[in-house]
N, C-alpha and C. Protein backbone atom coordinates (compact mmCIF):
# COMPACT_ATOMS: atom_id res chain seq x y z
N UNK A 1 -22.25 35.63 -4.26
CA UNK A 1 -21.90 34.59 -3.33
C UNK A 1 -22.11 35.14 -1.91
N UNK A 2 -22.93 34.27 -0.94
CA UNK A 2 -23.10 34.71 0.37
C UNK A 2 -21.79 34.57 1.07
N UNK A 3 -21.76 34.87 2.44
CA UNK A 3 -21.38 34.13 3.43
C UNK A 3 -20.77 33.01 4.16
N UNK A 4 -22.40 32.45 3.54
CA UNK A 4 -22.67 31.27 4.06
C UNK A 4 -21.93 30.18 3.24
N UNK A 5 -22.25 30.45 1.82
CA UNK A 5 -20.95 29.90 0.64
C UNK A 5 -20.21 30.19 1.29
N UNK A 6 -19.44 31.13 1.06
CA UNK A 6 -17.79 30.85 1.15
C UNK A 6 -17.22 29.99 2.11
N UNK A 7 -17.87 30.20 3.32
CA UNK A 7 -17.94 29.36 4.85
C UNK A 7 -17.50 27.94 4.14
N UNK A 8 -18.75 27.63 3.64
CA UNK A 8 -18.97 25.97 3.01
C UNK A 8 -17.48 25.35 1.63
N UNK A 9 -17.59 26.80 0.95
CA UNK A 9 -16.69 26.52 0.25
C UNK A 9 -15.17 26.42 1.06
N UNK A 10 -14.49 27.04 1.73
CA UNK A 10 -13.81 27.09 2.36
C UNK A 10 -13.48 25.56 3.60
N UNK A 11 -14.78 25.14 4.32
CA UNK A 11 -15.05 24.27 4.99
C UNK A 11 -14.93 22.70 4.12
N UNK A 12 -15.15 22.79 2.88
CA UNK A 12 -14.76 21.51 1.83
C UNK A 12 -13.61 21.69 1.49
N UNK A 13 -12.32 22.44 0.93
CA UNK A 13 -11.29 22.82 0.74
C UNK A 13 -10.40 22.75 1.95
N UNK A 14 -10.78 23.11 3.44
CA UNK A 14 -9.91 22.18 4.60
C UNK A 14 -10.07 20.84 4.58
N UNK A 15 -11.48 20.49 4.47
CA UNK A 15 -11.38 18.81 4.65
C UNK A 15 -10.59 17.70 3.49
N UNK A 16 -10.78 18.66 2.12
CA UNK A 16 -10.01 17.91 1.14
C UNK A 16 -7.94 17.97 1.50
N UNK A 17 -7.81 18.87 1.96
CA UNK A 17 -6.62 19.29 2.39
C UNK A 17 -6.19 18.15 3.37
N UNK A 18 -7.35 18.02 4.64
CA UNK A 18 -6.65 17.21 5.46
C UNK A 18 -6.58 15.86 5.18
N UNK A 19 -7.46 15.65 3.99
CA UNK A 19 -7.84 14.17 3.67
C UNK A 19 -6.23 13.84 2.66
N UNK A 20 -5.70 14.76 1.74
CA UNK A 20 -4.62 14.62 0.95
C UNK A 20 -3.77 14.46 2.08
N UNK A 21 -3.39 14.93 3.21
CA UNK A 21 -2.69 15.30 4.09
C UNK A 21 -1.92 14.12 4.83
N UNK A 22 -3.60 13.32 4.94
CA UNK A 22 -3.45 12.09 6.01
C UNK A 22 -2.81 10.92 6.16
N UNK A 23 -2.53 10.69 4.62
CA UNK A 23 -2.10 9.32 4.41
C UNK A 23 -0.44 9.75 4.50
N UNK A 24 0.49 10.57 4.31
CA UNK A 24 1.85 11.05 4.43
C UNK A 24 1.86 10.75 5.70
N UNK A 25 1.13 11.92 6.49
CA UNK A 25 1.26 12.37 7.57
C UNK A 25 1.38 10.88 8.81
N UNK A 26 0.53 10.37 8.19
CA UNK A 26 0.36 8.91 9.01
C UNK A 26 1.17 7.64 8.98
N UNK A 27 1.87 7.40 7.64
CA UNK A 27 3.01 7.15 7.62
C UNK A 27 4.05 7.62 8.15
N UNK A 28 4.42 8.07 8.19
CA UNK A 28 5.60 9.49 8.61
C UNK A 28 5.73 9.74 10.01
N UNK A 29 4.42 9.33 11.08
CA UNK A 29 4.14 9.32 12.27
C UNK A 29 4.57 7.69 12.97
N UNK A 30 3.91 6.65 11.97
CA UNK A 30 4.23 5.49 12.30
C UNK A 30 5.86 4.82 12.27
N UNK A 31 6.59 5.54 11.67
CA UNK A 31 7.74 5.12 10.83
C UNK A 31 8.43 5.78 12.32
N UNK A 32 8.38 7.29 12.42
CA UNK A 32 8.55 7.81 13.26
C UNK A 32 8.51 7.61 14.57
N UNK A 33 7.45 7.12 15.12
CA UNK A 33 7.27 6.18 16.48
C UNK A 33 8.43 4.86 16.73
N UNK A 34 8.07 4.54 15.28
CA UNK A 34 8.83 3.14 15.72
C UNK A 34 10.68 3.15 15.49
N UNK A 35 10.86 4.49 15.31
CA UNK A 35 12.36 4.61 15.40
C UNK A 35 12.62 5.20 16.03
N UNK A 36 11.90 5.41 16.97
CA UNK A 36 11.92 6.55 18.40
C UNK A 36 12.09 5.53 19.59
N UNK A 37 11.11 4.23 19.54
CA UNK A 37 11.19 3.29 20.02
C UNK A 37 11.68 2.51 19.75
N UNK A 38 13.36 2.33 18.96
CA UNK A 38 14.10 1.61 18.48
C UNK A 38 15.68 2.00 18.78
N UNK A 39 15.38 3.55 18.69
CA UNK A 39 16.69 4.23 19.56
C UNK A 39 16.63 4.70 20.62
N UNK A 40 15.28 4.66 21.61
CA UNK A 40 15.35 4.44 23.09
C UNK A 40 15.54 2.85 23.45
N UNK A 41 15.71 1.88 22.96
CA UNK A 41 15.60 0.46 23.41
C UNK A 41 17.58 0.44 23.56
N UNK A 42 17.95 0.95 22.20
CA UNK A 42 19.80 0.81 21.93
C UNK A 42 20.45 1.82 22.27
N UNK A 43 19.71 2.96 22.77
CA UNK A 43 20.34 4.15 22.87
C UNK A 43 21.36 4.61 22.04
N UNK A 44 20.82 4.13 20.55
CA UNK A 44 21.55 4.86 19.43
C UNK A 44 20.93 6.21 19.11
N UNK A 45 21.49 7.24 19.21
CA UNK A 45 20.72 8.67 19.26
C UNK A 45 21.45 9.50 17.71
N UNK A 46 21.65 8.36 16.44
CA UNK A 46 22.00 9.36 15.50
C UNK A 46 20.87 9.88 14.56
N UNK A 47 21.08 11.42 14.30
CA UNK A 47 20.04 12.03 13.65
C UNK A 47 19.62 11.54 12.41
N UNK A 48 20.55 11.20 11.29
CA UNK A 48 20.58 10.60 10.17
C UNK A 48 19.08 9.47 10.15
N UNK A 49 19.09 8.36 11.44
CA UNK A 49 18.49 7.60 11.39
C UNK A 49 16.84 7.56 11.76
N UNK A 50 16.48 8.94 12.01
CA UNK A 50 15.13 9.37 11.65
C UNK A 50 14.82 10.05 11.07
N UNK A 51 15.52 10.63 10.39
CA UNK A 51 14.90 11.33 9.05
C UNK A 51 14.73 10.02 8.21
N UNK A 52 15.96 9.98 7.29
CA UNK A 52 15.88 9.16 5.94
C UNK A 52 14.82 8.12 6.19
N UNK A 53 14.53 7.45 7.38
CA UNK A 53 13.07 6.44 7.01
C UNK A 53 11.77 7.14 7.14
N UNK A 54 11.82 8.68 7.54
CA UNK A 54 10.66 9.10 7.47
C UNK A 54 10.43 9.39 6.05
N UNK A 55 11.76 9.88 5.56
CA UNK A 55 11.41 10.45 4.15
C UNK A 55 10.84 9.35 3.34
N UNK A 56 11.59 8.10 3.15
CA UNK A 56 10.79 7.20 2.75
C UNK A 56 9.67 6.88 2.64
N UNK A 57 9.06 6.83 4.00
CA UNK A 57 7.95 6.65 4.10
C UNK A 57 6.69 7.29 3.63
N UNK A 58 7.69 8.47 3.60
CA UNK A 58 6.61 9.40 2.80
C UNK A 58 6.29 9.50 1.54
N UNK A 59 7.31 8.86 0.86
CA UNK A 59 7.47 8.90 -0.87
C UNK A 59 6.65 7.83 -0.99
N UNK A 60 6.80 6.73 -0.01
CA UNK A 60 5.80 4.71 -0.30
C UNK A 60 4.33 5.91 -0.31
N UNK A 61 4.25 6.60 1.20
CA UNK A 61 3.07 6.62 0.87
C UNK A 61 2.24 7.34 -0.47
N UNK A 62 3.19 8.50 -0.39
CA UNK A 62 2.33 8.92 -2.00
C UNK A 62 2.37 7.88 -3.00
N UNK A 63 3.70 6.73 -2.99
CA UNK A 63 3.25 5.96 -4.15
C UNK A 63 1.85 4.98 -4.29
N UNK A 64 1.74 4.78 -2.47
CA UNK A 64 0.71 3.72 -2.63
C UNK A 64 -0.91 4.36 -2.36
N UNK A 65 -0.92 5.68 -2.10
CA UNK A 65 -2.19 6.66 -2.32
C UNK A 65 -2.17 7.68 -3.22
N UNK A 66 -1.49 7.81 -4.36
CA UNK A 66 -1.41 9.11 -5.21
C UNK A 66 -2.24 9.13 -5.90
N UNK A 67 -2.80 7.24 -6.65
CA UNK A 67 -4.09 7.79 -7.58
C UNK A 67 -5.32 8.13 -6.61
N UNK A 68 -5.40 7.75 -5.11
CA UNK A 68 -6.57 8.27 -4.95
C UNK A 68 -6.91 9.43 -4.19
N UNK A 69 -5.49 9.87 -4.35
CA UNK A 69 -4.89 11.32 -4.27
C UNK A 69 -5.32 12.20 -5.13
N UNK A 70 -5.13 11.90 -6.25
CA UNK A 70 -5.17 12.14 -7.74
C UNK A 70 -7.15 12.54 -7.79
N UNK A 71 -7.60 11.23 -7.37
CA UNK A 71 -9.31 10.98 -7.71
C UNK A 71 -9.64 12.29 -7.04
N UNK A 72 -9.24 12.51 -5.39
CA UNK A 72 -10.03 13.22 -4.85
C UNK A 72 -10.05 14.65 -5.02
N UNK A 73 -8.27 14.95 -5.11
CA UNK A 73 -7.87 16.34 -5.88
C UNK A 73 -8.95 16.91 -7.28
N UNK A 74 -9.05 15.66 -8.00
CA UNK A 74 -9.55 15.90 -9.34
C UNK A 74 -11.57 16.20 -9.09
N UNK A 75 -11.85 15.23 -8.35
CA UNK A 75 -13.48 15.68 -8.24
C UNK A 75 -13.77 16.53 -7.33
N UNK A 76 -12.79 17.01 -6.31
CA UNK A 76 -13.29 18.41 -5.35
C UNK A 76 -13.06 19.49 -6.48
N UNK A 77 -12.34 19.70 -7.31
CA UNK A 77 -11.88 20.89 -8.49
C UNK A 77 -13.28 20.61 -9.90
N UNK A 78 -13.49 19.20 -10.13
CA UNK A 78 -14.94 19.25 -10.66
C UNK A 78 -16.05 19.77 -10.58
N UNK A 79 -16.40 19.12 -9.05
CA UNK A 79 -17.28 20.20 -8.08
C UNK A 79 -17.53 21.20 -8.05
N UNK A 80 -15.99 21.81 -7.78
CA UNK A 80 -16.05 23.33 -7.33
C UNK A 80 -15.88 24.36 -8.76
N UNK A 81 -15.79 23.62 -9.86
CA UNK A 81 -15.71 24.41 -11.29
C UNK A 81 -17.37 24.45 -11.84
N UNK A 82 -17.88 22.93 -11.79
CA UNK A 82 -18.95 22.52 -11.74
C UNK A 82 -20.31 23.26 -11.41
N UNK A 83 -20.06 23.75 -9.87
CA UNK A 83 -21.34 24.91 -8.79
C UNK A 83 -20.82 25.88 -9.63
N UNK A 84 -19.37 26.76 -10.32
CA UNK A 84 -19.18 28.42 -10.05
C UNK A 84 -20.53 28.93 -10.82
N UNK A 85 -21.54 28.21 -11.80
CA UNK A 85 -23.02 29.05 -11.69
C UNK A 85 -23.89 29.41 -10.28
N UNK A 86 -23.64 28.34 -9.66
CA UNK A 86 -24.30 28.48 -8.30
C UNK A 86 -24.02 29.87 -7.51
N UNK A 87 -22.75 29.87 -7.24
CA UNK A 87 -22.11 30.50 -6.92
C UNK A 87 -21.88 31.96 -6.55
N UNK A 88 -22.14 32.25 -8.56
CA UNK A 88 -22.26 33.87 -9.11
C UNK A 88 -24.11 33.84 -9.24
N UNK A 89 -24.38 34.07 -8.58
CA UNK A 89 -26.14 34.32 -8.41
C UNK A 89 -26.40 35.79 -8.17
């Protein structure tokens, strides 16, 4: 294996990472904003009340992206089982 592989291999394995990453993360940001901008409007400042809807949000989202969570996890590990002839040259 060169280099230049591993580079590549490595460089598909961040992007699959950030791609699993995104859909939590983006929920979790939105949920987040808008209870940030809900207890600066009332100046209710309890901690309780931004966590537990982030956590939520985070569980909807894996429920409502996990199979294609699932798809992408499963064909980057195809792939990458798939090349290891390539690979060992």
């Amino acid at each position: 294996m060169t280099g230049v592989t591993a580079v590549a291999i490595g460089i598909s394995a961040m992007k699959t990472a950030l791609l699993l990453s995104a859909p939590v993360l983006v929920f979790s940001l939105v949920i987040g904003l808008l209870i940030s901008i809900l207890q600066a409007a009332t100046q209710i400042q309890e901690m309780t009340l931004t966590f537990v809807p982030k956590i939520f949000a985070a569980v909807l989202a894996v429920v409502i992206f996990g199979p294609w969570m699932l798809r992408l996890m499963i064909s980057y590990t195809t792939q990458l089982i798939s090349n290891i002839p390539m690979y060992v040259r």
